[in-house]
N, C-alpha and C. Protein backbone atom coordinates (compact mmCIF):
# COMPACT_ATOMS: atom_id res chain seq x y z
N UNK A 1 -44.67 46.70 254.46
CA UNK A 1 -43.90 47.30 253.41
C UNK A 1 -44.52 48.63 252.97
N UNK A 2 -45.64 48.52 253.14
CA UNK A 2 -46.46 49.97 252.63
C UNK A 2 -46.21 51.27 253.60
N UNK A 3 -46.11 50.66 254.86
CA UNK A 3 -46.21 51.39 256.07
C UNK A 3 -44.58 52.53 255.92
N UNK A 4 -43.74 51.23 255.31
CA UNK A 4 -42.05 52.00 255.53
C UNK A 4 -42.03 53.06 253.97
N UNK A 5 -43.11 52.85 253.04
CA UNK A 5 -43.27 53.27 251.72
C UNK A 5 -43.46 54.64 252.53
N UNK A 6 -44.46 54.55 253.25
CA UNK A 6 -45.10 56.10 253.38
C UNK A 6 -44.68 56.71 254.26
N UNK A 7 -43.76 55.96 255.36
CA UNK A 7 -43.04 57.07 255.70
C UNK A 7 -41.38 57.62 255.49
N UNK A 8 -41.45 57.16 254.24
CA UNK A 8 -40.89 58.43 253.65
C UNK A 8 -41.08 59.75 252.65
N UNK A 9 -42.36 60.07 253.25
CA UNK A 9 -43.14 60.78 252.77
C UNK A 9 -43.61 61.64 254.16
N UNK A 10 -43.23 61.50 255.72
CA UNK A 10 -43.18 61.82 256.70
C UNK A 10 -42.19 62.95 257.15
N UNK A 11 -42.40 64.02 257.82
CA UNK A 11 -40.92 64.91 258.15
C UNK A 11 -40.23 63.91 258.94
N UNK A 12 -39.12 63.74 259.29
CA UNK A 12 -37.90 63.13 260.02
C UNK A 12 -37.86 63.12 261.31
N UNK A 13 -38.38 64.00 262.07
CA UNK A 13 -39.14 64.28 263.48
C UNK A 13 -40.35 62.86 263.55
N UNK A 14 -41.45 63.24 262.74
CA UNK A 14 -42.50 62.51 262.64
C UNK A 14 -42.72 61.02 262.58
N UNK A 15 -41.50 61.02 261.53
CA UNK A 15 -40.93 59.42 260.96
C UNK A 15 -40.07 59.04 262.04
N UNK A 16 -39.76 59.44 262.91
CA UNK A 16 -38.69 58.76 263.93
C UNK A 16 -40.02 58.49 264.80
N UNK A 17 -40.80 59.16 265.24
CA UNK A 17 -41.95 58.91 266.04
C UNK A 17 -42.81 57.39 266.37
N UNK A 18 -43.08 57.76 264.64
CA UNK A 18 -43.91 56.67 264.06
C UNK A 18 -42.79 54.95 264.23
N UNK A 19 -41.84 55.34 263.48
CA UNK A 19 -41.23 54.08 264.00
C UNK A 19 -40.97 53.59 265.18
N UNK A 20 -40.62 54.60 266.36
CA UNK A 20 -40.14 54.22 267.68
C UNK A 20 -41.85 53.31 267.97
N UNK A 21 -42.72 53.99 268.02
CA UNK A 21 -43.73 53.26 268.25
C UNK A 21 -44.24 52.03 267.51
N UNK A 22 -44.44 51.81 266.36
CA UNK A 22 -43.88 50.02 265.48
C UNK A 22 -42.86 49.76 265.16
N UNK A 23 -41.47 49.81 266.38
CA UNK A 23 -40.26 49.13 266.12
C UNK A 23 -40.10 48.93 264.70
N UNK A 24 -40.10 49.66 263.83
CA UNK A 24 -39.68 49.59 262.60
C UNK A 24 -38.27 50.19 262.36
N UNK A 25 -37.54 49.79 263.19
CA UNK A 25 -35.48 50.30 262.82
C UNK A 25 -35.50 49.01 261.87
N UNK A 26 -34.61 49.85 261.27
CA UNK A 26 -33.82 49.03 260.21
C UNK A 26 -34.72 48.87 258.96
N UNK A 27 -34.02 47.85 258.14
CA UNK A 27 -34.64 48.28 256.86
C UNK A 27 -35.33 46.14 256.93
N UNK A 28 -36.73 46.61 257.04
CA UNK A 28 -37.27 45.45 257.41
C UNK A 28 -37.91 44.14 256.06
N UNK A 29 -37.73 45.03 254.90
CA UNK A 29 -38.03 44.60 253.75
C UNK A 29 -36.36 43.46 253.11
N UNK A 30 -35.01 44.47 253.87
CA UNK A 30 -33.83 43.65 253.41
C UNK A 30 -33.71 42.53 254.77
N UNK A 31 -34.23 42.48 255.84
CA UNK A 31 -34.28 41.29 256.72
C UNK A 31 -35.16 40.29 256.17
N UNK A 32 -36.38 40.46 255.72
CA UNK A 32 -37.33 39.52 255.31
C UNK A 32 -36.51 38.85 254.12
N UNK A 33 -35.90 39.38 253.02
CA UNK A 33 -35.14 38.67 252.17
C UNK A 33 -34.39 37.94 252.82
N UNK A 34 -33.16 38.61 253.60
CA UNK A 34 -32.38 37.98 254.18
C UNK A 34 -32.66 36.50 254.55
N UNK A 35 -33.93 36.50 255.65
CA UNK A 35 -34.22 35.45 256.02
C UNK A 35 -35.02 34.36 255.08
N UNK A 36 -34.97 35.07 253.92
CA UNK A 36 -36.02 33.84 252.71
C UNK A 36 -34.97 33.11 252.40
N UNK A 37 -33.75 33.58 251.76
CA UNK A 37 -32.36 33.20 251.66
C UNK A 37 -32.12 32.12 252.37
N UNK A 38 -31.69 32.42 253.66
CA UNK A 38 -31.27 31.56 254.70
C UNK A 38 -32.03 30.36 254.58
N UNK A 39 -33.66 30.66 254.79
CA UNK A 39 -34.54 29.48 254.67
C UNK A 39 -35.05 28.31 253.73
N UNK A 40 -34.20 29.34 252.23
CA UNK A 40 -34.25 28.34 251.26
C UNK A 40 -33.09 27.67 250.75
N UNK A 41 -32.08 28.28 251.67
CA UNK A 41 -30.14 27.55 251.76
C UNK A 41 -29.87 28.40 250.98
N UNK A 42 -30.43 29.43 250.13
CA UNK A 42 -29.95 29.76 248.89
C UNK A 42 -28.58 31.10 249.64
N UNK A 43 -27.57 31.35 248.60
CA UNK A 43 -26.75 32.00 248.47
C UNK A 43 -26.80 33.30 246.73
N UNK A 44 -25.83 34.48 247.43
CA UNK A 44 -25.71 35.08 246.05
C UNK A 44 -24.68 35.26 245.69
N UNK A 45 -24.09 35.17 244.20
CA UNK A 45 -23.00 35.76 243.84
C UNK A 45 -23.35 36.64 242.78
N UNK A 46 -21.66 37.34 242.44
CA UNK A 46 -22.35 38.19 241.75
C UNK A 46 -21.10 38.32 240.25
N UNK A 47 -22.02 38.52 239.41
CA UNK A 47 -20.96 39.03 237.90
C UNK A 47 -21.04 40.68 237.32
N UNK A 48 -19.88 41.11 236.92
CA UNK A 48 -19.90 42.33 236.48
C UNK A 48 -19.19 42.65 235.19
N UNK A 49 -19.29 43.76 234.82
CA UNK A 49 -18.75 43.88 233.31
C UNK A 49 -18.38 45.50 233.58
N UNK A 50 -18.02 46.22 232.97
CA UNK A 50 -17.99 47.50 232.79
C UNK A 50 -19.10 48.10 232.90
N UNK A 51 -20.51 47.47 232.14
CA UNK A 51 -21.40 48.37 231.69
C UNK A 51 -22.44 47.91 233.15
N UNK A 52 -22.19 46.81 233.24
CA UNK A 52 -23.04 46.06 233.50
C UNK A 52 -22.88 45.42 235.10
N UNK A 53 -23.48 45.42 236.06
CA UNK A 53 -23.29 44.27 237.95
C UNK A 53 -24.65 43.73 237.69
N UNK A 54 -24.48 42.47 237.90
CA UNK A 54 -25.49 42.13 238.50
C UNK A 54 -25.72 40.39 239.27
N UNK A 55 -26.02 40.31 240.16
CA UNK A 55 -26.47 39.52 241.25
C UNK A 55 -27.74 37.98 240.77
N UNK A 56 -26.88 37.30 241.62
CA UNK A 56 -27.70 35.89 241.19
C UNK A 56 -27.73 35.04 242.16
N UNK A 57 -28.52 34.81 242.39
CA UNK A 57 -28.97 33.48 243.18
C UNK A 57 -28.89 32.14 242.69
N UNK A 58 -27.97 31.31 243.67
CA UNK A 58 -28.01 29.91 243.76
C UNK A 58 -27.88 29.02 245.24
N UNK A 59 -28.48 27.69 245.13
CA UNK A 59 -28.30 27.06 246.30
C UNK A 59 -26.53 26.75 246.63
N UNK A 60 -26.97 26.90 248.00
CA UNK A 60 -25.69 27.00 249.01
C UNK A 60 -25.11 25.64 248.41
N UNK A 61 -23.89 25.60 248.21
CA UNK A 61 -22.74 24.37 247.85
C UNK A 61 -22.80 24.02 246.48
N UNK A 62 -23.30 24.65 245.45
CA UNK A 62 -23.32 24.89 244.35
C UNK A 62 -21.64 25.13 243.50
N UNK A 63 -21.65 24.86 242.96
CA UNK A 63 -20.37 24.70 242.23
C UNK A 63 -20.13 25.74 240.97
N UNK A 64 -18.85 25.98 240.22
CA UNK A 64 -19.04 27.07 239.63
C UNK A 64 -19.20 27.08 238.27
N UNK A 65 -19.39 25.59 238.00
CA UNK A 65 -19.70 25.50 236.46
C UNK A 65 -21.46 24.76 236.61
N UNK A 66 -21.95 25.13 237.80
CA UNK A 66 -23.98 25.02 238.25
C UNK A 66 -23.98 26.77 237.83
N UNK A 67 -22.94 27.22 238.78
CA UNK A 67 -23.15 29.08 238.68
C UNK A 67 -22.85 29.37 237.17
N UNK A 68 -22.14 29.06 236.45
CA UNK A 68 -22.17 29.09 235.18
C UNK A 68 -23.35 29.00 234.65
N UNK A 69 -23.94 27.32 234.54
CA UNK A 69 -25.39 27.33 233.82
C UNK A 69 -26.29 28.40 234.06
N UNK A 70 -26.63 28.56 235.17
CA UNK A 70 -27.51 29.31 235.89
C UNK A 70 -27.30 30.91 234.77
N UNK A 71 -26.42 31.26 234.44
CA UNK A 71 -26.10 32.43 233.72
C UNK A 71 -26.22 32.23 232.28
N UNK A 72 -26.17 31.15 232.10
CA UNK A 72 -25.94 30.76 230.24
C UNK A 72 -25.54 29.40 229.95
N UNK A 73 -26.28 28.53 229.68
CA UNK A 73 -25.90 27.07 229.45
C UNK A 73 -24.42 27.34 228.14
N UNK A 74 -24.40 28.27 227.52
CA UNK A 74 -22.84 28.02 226.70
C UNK A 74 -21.67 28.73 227.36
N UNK A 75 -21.93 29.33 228.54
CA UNK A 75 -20.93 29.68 229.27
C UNK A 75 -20.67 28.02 230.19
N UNK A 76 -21.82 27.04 230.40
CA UNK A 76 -21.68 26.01 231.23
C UNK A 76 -20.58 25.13 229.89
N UNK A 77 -21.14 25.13 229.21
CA UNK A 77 -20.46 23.82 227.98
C UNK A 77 -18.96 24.25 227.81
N UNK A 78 -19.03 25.55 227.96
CA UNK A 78 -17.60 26.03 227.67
C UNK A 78 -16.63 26.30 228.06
N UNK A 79 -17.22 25.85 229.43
CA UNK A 79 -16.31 26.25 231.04
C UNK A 79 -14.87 26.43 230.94
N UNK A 80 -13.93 26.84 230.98
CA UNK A 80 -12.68 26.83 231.87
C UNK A 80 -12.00 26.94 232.72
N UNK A 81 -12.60 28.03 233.27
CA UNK A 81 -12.41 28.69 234.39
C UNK A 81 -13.24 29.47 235.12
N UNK A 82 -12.81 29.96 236.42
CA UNK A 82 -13.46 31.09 237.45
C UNK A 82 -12.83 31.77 237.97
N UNK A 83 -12.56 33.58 237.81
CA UNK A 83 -11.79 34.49 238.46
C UNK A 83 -12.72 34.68 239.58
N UNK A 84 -12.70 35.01 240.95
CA UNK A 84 -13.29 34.57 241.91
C UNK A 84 -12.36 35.81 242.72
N UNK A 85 -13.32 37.16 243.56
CA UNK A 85 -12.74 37.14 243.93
C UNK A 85 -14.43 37.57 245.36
N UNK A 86 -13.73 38.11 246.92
CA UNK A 86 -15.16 38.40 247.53
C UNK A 86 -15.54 39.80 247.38
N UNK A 87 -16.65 40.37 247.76
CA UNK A 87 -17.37 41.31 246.86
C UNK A 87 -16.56 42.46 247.84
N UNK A 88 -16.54 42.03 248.94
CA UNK A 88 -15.24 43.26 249.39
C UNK A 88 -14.06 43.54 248.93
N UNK A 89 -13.20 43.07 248.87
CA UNK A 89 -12.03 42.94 248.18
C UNK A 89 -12.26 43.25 246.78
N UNK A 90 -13.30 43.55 246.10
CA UNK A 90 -13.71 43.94 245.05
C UNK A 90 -13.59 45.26 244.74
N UNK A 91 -14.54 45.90 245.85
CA UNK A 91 -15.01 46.85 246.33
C UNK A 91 -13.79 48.25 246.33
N UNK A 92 -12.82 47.47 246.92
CA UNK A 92 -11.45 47.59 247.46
C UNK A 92 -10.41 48.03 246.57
N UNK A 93 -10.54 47.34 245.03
CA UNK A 93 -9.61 47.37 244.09
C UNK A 93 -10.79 48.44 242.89
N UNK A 94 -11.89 48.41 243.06
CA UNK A 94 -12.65 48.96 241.68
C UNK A 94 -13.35 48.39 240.63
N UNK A 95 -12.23 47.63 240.61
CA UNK A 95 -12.64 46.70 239.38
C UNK A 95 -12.11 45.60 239.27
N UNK A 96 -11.93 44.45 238.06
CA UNK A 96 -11.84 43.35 238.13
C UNK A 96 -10.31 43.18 237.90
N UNK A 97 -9.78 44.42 236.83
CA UNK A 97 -8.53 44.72 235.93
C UNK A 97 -7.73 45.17 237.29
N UNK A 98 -8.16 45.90 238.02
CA UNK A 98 -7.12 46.53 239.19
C UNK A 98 -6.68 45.28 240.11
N UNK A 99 -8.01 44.27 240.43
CA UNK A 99 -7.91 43.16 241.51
C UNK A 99 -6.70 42.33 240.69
N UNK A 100 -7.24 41.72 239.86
CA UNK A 100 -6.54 41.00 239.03
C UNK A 100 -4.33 41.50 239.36
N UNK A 101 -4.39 42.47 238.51
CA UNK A 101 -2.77 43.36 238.82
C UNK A 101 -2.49 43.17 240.12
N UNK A 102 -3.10 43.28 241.17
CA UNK A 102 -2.91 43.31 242.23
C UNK A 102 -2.46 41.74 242.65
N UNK A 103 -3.21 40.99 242.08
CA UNK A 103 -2.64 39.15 242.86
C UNK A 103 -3.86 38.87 243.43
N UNK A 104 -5.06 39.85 243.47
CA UNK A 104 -6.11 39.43 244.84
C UNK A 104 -6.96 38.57 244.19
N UNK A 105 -7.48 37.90 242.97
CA UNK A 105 -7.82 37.01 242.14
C UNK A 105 -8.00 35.89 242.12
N UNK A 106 -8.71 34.99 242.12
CA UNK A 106 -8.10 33.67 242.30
C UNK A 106 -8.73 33.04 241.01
N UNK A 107 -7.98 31.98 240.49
CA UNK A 107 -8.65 31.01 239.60
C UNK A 107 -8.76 29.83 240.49
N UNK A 108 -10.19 29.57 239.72
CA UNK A 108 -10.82 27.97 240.14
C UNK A 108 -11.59 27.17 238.84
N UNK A 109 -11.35 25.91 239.23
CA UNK A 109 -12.51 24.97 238.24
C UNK A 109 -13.44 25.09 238.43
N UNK A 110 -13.99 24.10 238.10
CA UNK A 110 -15.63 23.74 237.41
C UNK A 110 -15.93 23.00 238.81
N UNK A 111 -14.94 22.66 239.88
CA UNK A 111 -15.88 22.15 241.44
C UNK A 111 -15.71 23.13 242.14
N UNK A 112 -15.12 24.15 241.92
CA UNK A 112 -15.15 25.41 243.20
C UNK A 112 -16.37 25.85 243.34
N UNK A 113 -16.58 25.41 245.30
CA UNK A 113 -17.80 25.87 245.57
C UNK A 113 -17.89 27.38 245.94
N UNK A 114 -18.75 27.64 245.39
CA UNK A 114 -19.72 29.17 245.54
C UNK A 114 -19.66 29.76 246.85
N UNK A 115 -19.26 30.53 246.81
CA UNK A 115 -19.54 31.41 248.73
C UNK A 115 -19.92 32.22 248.49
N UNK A 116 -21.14 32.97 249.02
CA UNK A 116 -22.00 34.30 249.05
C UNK A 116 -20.90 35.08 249.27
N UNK A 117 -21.66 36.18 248.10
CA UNK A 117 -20.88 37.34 247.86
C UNK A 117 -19.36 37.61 246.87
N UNK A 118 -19.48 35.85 246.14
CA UNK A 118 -18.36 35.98 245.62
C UNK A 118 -18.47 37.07 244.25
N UNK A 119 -17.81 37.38 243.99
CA UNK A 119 -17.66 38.29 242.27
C UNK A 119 -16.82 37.22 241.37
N UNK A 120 -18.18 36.91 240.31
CA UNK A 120 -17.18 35.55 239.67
C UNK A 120 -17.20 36.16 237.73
N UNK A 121 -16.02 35.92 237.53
CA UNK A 121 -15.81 36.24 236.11
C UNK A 121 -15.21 34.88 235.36
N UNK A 122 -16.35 34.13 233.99
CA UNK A 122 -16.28 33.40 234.11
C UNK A 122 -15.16 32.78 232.42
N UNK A 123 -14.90 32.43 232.72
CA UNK A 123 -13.51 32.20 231.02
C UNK A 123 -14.22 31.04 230.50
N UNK A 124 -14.55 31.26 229.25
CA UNK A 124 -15.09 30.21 228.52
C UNK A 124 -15.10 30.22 227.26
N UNK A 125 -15.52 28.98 226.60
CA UNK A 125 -15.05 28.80 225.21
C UNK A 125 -16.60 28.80 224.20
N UNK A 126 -16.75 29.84 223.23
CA UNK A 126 -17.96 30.07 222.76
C UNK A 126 -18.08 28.33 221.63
């Protein structure tokens, strides 16, 4: 990790050099995650707001009122729902308000399992 730190601090000539010689293509710090993931079953989804994205980890087959707790035990107690949509199709519309208008949305309960990469917006009762 130190090695890919410093060379970007290398001219682009130099830094292609250096890597061809320690096979360092690609970005070797997001494979090592990758594969911690995989190895611990775990999955990510993700929640957003206007102001606010951000990304969470849970184990694979996890349900969406576990993904709830995991964010706020009174979003878990208060469950109703899950706007659910995948982080592409997200991507795609902008935002949650455009997906939504569009139909690309889905609602689910409190057993809809979790699939990496979902974008989940969660309806609940304070």
């Amino acid at each position: 990790m130190k090695l890919e730190e410093e060379l970007k601090f290398l001219p682009e000539k130099e830094a292609e050099v250096f890597r061809r010689e320690y096979n360092l293509f690609g970005n070797k710090r997001r494979e090592f995650f990758e594969k911690v993931l995989k190895l611990l079953n775990l999955i990510r989804f993700l929640t957003a707001t206007q102001n606010e994205a951000r990304s969470w980890t849970i184990k694979k087959g996890s349900t969406a009122y576990e993904a709830a707790g995991l964010i706020h035990s009174d979003i878990q107690k208060g469950f109703i729902k899950a706007e659910v949509i995948p982080f592409e199709r997200y991507v795609e519309f902008g935002s949650l308000k455009k997906a939504r208008e569009a139909g690309a949305v889905e609602t689910h309960g409190k057993d809809y399992i979790v699939r990496e990469g979902d974008v989940i917006h969660f309806l609940f009762r304070a």
